[in-house]
PDB file of N, CA and C in Angstrom:
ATOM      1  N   UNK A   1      33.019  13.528   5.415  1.00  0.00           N
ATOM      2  CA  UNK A   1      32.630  14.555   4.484  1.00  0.00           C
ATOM      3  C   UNK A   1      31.126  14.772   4.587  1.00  0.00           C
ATOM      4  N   UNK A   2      30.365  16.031   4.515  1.00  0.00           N
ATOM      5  CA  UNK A   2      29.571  16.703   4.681  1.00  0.00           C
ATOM      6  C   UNK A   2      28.792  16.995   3.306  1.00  0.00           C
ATOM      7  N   UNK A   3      27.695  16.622   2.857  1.00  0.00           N
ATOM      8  CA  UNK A   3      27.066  17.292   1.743  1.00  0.00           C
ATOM      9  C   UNK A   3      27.583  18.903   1.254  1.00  0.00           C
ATOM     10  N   UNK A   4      27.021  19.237   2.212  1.00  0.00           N
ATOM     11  CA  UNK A   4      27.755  20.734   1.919  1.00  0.00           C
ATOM     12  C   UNK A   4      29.360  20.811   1.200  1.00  0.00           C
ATOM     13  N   UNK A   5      30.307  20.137   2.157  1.00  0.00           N
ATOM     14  CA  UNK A   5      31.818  20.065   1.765  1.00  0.00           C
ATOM     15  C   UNK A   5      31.517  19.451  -0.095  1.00  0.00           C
ATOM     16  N   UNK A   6      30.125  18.204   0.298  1.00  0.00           N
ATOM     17  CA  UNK A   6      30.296  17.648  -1.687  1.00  0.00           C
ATOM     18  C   UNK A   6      30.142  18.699  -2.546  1.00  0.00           C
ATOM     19  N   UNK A   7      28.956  20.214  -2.169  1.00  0.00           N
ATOM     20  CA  UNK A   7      28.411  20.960  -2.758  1.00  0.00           C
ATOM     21  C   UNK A   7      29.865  21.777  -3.167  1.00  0.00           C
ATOM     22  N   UNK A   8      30.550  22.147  -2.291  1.00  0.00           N
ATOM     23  CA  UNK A   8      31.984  23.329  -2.735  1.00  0.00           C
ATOM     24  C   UNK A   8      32.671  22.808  -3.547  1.00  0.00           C
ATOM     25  N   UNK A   9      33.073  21.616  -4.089  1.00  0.00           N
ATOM     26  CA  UNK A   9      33.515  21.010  -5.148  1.00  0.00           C
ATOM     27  C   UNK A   9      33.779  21.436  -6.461  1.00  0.00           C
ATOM     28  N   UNK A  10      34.830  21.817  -6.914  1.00  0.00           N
ATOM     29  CA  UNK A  10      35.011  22.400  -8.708  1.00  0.00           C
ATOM     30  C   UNK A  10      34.065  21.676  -9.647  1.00  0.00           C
ATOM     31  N   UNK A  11      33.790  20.525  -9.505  1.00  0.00           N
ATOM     32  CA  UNK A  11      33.168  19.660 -10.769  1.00  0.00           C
ATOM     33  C   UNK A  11      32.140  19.132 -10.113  1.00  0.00           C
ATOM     34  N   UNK A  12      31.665  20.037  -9.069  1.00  0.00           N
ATOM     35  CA  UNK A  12      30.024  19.462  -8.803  1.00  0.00           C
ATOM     36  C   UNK A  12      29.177  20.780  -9.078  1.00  0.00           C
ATOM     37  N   UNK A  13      27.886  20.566  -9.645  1.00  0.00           N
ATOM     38  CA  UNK A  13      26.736  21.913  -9.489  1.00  0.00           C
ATOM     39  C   UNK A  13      25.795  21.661  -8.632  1.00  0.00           C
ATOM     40  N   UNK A  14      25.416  22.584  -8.021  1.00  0.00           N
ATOM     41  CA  UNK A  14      24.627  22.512  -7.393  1.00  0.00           C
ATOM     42  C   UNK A  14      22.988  22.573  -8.074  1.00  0.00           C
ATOM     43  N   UNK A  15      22.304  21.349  -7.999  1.00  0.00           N
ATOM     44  CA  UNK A  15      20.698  21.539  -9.081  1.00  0.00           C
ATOM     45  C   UNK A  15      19.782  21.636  -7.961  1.00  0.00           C
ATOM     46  N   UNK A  16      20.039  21.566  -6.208  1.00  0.00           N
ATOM     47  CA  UNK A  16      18.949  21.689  -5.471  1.00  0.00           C
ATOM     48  C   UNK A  16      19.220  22.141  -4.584  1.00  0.00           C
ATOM     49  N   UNK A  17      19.715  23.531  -3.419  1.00  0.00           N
ATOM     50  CA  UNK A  17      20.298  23.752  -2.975  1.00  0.00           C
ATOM     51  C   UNK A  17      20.102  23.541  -1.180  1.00  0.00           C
ATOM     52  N   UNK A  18      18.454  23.262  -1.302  1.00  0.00           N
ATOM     53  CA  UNK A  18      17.867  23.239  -0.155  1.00  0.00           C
ATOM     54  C   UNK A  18      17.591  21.636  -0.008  1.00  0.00           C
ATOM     55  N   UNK A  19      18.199  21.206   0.827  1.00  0.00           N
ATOM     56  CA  UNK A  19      18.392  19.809   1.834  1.00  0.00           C
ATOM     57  C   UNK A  19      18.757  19.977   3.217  1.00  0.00           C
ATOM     58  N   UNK A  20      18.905  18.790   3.685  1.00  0.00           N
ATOM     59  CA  UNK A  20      20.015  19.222   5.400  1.00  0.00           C
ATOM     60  C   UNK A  20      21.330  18.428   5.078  1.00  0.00           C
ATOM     61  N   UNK A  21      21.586  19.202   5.574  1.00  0.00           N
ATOM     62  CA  UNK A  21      23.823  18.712   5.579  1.00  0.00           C
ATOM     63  C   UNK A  21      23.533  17.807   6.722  1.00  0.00           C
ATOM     64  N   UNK A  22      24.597  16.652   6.080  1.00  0.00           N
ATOM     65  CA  UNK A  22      24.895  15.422   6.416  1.00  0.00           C
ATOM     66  C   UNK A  22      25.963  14.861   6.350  1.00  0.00           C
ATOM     67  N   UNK A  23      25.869  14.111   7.138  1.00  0.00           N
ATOM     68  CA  UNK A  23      27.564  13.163   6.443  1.00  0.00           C
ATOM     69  C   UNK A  23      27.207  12.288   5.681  1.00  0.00           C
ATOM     70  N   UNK A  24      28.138  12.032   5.047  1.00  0.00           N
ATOM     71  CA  UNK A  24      28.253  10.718   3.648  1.00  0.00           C
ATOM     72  C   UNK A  24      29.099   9.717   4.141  1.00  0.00           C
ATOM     73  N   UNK A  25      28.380   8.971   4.617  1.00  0.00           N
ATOM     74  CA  UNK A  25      29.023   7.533   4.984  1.00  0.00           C
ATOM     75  C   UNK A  25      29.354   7.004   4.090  1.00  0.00           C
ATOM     76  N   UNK A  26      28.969   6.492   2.601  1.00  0.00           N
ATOM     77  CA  UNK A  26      29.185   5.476   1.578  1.00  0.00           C
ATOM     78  C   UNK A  26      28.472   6.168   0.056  1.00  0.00           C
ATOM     79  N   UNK A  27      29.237   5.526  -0.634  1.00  0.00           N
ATOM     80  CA  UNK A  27      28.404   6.163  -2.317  1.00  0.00           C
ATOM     81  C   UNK A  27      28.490   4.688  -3.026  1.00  0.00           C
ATOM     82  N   UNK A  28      27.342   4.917  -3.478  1.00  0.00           N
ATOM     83  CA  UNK A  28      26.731   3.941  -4.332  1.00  0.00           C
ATOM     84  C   UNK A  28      26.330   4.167  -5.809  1.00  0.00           C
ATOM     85  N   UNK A  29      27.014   3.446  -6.657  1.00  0.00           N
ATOM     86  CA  UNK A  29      26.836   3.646  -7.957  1.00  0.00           C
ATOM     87  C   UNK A  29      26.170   2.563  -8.641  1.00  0.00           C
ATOM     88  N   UNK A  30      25.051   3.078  -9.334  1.00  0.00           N
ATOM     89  CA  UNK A  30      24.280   2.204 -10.069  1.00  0.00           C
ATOM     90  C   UNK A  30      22.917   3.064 -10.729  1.00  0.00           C
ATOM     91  N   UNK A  31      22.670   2.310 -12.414  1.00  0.00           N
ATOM     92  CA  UNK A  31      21.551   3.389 -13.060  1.00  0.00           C
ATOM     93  C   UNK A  31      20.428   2.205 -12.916  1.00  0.00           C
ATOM     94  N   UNK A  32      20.450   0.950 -12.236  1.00  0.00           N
ATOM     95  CA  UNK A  32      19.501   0.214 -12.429  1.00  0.00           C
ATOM     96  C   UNK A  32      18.442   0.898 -10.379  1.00  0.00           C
ATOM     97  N   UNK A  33      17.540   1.428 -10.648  1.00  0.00           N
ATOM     98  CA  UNK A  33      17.478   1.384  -9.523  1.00  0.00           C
ATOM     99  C   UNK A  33      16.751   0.698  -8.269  1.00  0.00           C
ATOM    100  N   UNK A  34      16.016  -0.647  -8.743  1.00  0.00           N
ATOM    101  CA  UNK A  34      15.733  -1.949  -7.724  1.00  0.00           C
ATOM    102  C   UNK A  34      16.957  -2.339  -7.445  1.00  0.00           C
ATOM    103  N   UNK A  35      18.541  -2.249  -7.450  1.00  0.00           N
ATOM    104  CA  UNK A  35      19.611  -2.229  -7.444  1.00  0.00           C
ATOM    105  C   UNK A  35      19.766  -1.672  -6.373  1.00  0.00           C
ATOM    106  N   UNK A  36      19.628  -0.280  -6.764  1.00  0.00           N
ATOM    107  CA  UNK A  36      20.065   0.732  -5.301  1.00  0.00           C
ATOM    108  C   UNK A  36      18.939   0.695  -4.210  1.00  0.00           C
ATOM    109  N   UNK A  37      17.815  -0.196  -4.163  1.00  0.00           N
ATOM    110  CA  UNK A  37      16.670  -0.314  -3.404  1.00  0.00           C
ATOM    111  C   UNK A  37      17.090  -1.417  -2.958  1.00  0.00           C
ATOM    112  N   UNK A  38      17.804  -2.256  -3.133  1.00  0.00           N
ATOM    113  CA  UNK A  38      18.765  -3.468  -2.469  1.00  0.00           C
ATOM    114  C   UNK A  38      19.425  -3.549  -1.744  1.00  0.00           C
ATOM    115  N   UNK A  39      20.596  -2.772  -2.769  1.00  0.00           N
ATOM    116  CA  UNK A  39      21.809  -2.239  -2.495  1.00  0.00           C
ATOM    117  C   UNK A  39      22.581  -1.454  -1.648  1.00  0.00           C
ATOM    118  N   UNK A  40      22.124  -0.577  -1.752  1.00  0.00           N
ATOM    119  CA  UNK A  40      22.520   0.933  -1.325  1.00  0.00           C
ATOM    120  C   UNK A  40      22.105   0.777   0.239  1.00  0.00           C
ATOM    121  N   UNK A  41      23.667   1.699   0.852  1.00  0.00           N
ATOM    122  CA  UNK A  41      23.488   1.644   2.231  1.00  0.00           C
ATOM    123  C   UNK A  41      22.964   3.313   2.682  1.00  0.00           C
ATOM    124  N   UNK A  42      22.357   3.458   3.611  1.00  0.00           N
ATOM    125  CA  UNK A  42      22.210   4.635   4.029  1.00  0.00           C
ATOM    126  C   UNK A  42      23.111   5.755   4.841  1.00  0.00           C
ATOM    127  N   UNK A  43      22.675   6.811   4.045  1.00  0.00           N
ATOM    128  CA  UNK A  43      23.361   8.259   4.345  1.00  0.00           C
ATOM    129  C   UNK A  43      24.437   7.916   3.681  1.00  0.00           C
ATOM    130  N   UNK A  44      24.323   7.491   2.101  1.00  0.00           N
ATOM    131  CA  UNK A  44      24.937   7.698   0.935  1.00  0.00           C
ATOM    132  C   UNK A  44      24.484   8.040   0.085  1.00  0.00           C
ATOM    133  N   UNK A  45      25.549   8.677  -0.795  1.00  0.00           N
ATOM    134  CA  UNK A  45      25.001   9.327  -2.264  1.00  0.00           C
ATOM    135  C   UNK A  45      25.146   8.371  -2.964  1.00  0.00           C
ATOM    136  N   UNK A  46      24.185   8.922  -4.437  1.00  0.00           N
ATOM    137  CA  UNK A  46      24.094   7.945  -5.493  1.00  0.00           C
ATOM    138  C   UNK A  46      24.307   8.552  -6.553  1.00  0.00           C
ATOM    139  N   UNK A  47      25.369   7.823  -6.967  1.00  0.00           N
ATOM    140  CA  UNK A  47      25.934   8.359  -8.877  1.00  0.00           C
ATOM    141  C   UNK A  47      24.709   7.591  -9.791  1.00  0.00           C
ATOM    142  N   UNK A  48      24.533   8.594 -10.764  1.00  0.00           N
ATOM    143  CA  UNK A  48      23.483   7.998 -11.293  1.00  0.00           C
ATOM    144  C   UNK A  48      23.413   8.480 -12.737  1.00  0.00           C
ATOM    145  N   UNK A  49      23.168   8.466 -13.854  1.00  0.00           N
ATOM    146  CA  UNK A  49      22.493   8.806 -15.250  1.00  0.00           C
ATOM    147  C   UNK A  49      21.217   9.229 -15.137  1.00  0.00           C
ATOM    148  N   UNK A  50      20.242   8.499 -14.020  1.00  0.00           N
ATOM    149  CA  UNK A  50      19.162   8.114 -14.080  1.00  0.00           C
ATOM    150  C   UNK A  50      18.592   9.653 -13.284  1.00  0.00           C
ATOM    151  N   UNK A  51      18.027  10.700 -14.035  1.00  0.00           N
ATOM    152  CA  UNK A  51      17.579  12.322 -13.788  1.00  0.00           C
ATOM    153  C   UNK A  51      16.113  12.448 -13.846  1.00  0.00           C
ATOM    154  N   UNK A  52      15.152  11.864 -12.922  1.00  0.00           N
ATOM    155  CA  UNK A  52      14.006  11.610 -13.021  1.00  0.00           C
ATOM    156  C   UNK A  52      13.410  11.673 -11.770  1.00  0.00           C
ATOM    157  N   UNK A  53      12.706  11.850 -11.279  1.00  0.00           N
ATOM    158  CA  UNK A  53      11.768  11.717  -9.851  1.00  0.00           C
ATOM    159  C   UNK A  53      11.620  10.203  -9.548  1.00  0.00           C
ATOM    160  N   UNK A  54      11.612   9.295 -10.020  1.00  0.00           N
ATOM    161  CA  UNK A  54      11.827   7.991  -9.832  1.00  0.00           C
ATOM    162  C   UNK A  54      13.138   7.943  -8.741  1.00  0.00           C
ATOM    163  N   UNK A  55      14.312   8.414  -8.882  1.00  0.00           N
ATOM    164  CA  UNK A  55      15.467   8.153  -8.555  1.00  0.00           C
ATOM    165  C   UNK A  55      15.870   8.948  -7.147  1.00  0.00           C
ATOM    166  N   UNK A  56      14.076  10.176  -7.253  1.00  0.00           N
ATOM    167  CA  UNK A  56      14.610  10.616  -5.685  1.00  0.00           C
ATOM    168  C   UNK A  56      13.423   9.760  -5.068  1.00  0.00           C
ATOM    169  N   UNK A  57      12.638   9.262  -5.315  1.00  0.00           N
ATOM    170  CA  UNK A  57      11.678   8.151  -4.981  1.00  0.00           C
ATOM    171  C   UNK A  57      12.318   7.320  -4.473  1.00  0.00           C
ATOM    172  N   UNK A  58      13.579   6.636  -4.961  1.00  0.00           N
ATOM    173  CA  UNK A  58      14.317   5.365  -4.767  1.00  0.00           C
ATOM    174  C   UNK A  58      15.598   6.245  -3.776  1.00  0.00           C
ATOM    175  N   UNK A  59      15.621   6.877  -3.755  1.00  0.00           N
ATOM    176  CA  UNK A  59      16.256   7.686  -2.721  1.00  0.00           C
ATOM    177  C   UNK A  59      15.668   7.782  -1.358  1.00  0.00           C
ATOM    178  N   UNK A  60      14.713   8.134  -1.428  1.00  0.00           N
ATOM    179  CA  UNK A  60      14.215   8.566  -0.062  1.00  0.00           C
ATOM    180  C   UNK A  60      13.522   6.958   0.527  1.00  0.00           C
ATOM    181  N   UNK A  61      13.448   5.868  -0.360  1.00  0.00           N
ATOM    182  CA  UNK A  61      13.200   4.703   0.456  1.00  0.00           C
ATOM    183  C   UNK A  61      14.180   4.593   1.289  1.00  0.00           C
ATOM    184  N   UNK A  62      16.024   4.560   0.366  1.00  0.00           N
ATOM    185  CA  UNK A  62      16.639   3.679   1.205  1.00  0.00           C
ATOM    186  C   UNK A  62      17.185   4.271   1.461  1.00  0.00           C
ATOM    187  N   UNK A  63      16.751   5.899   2.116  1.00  0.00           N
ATOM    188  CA  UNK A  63      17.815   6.574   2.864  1.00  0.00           C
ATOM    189  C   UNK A  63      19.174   7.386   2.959  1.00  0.00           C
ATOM    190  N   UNK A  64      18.950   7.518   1.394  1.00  0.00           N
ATOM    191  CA  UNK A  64      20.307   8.016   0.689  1.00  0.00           C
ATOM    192  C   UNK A  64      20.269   9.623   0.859  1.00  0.00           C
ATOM    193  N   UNK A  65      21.255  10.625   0.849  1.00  0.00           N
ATOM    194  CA  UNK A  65      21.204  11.728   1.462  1.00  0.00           C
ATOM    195  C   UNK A  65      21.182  12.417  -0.001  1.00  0.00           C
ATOM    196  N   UNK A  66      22.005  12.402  -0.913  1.00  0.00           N
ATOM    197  CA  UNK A  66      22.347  12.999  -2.366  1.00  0.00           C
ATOM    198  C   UNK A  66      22.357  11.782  -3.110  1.00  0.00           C
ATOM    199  N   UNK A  67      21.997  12.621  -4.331  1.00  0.00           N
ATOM    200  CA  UNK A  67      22.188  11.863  -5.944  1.00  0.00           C
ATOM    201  C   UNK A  67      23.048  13.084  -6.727  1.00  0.00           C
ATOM    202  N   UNK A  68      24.336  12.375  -7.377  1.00  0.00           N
ATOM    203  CA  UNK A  68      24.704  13.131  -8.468  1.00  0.00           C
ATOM    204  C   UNK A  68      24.703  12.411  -9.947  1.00  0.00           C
ATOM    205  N   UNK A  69      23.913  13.397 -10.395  1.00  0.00           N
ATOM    206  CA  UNK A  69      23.567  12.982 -11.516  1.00  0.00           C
ATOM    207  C   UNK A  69      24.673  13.524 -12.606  1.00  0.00           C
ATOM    208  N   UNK A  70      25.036  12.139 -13.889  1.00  0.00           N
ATOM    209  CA  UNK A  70      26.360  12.361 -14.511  1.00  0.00           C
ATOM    210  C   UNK A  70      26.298  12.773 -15.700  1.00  0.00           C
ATOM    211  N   UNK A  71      27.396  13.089 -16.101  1.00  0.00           N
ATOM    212  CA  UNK A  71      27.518  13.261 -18.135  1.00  0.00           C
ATOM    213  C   UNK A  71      26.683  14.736 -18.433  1.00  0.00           C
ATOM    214  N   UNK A  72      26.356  15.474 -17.348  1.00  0.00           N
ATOM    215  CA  UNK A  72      25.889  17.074 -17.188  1.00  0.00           C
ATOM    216  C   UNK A  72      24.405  16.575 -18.090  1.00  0.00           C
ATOM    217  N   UNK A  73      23.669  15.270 -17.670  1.00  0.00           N
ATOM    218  CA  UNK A  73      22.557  14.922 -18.311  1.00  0.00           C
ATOM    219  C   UNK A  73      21.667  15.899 -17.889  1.00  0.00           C
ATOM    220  N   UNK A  74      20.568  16.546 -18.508  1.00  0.00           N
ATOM    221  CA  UNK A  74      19.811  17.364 -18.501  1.00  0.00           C
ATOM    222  C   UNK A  74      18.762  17.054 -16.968  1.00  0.00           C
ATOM    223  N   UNK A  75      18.443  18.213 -16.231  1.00  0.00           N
ATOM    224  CA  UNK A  75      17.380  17.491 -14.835  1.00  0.00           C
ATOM    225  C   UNK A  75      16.007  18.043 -15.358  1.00  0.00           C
ATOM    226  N   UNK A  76      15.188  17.672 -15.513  1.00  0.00           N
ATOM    227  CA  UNK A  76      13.614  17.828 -15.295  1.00  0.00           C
ATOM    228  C   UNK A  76      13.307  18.881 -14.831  1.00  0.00           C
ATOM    229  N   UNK A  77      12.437  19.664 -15.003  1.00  0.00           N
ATOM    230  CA  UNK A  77      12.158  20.631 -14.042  1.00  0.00           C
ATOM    231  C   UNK A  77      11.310  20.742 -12.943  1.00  0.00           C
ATOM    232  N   UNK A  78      10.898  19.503 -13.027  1.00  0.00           N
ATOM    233  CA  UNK A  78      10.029  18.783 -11.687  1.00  0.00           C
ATOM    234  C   UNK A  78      10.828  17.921 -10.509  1.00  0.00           C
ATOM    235  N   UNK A  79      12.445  17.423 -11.125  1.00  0.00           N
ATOM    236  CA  UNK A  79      13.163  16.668 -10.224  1.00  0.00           C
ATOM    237  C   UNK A  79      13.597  17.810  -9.175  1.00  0.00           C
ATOM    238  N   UNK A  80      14.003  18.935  -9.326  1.00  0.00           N
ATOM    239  CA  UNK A  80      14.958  19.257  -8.023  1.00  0.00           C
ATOM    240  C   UNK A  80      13.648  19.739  -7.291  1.00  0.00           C
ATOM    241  N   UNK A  81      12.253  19.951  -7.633  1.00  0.00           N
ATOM    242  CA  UNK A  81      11.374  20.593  -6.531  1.00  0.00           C
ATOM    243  C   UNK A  81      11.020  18.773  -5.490  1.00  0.00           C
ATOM    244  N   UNK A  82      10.831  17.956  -6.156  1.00  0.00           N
ATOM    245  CA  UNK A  82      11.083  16.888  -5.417  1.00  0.00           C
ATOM    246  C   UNK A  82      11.963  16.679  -4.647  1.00  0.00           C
ATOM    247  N   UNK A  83      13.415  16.896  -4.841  1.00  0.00           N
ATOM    248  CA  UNK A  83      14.131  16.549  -4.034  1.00  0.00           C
ATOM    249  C   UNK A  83      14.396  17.646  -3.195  1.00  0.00           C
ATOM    250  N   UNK A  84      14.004  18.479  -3.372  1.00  0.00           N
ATOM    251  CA  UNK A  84      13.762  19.812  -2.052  1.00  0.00           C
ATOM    252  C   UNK A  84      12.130  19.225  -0.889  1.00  0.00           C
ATOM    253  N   UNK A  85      11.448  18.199  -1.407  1.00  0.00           N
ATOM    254  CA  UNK A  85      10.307  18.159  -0.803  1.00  0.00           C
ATOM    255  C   UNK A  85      10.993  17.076   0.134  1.00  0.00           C
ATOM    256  N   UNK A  86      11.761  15.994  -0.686  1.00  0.00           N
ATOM    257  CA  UNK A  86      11.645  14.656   0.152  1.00  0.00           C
ATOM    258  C   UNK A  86      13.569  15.324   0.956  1.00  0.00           C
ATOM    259  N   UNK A  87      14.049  16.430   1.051  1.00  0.00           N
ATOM    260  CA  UNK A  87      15.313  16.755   1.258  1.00  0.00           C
ATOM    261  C   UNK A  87      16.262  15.974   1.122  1.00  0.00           C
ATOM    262  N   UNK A  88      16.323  15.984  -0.346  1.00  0.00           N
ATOM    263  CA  UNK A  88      17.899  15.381  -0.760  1.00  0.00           C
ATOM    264  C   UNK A  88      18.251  16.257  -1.629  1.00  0.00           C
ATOM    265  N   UNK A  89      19.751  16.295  -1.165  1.00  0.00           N
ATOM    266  CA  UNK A  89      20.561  16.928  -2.185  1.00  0.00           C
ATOM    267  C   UNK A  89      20.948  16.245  -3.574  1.00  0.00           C
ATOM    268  N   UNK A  90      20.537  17.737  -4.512  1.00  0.00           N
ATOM    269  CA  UNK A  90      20.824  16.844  -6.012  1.00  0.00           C
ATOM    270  C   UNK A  90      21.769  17.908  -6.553  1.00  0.00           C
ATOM    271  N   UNK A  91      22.710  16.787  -7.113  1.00  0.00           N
ATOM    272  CA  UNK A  91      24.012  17.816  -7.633  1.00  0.00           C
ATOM    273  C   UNK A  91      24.362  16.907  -9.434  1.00  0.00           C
ATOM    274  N   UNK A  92      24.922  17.799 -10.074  1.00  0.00           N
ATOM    275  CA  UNK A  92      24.841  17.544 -11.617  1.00  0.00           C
ATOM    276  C   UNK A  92      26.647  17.419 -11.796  1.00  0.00           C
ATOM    277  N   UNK A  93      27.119  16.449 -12.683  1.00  0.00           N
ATOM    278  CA  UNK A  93      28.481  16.625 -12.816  1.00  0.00           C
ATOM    279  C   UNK A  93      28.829  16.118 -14.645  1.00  0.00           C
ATOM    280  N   UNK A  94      30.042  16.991 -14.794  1.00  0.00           N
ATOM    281  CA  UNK A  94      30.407  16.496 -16.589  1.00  0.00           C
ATOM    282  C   UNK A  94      30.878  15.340 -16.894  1.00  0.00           C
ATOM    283  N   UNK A  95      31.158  14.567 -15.388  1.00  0.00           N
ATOM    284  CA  UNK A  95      31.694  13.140 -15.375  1.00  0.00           C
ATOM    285  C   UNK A  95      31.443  12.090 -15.675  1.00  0.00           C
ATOM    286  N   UNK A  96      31.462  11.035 -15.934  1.00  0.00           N
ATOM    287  CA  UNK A  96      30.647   9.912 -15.919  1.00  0.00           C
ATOM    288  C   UNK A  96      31.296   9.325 -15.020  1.00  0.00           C
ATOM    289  N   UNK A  97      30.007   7.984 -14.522  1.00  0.00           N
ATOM    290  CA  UNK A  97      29.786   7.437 -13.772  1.00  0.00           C
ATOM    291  C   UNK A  97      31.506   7.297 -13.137  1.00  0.00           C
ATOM    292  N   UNK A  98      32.399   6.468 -13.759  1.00  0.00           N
ATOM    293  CA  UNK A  98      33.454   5.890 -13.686  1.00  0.00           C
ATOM    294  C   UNK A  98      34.269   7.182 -12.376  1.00  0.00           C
ATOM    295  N   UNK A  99      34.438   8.058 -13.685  1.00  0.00           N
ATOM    296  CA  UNK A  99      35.061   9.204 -12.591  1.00  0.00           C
ATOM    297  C   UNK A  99      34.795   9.828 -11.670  1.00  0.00           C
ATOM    298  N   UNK A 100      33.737   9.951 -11.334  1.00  0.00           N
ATOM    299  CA  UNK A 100      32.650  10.610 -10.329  1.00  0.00           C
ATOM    300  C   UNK A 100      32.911   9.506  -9.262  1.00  0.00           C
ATOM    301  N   UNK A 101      32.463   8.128  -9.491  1.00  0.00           N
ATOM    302  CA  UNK A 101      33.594   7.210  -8.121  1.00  0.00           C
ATOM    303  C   UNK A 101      34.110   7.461  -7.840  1.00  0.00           C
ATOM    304  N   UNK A 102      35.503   7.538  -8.526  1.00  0.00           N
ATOM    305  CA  UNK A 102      36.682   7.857  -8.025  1.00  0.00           C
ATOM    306  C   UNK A 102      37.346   8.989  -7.477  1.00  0.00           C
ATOM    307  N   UNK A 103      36.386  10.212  -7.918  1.00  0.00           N
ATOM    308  CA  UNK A 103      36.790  11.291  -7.293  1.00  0.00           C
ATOM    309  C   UNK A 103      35.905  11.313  -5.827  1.00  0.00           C
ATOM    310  N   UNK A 104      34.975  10.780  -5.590  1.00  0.00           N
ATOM    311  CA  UNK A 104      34.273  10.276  -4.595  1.00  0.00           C
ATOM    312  C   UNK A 104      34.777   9.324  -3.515  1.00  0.00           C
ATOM    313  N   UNK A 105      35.113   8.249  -3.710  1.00  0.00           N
ATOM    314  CA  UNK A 105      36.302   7.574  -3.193  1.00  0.00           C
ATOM    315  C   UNK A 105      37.474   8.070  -2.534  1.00  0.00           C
ATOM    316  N   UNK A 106      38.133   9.252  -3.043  1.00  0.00           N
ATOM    317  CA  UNK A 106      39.149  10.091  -2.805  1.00  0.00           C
ATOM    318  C   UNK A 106      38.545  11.017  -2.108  1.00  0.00           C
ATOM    319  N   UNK A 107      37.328  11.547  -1.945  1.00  0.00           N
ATOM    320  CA  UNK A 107      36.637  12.700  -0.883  1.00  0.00           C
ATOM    321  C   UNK A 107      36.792  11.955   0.677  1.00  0.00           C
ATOM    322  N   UNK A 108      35.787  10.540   0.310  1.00  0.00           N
ATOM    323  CA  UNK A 108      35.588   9.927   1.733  1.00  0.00           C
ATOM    324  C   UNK A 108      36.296   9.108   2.075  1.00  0.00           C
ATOM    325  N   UNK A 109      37.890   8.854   1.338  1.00  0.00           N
ATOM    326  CA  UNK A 109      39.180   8.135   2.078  1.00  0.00           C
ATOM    327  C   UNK A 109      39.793   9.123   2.448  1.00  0.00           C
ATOM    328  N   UNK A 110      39.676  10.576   2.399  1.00  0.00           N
ATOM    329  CA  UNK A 110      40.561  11.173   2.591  1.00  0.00           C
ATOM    330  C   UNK A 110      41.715  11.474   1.583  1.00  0.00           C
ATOM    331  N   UNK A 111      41.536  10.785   0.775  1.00  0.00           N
ATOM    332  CA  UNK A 111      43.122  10.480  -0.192  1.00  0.00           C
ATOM    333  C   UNK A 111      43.277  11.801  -1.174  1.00  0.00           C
TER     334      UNK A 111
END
């Protein structure tokens, strides 16, 4: 699966539209983010709460392609020009964390 393919999604928005399409190897969920600076494998997205420039900061260390941010939490109006600078895709969803896995899970098993 392709960023782009995440972007066409019913229950994803699009909050940054300009990135480069990629594949999504792995998604990583976590709001702690020295966690996902650990954690997190690259050319994966990150489910997150966490709607701040910090989180595309902690993004662009470890290589992560998208962040979707959950619970339709409000974005900054300084986060998506960041993540158009450092090119990651940022997408907004009504989900929380829990479901946003799993419908994620089901994108990149195929299922």
């Amino acid at each position: 699966m392709t960023l782009k393919e995440l972007a066409a999604q019913d229950w994803i928005e699009v909050v940054s539209s300009e990135y480069d399409d990629a594949q999504i190897k792995g998604v990583y969920t976590s709001d702690l983010l020295s966690d996902v600076m650990a954690n997190a494998e690259e050319d994966s997205v990150l489910i997150t709460i966490q709607a701040h420039n910090n989180a595309i900061a902690v993004a662009s260390l470890a290589g992560i392609n998208g962040i979707i941010i959950c619970n339709n939490r409000p974005v900054p109006d300084d986060m998506p020009a960041t993540a158009r600078k450092e090119h990651i895709a940022l997408f907004r969803t009504a989900h929380n964390q829990f479901k946003t896995s799993c419908l994620m899970g089901k994108l990149i098993n195929g299922a």
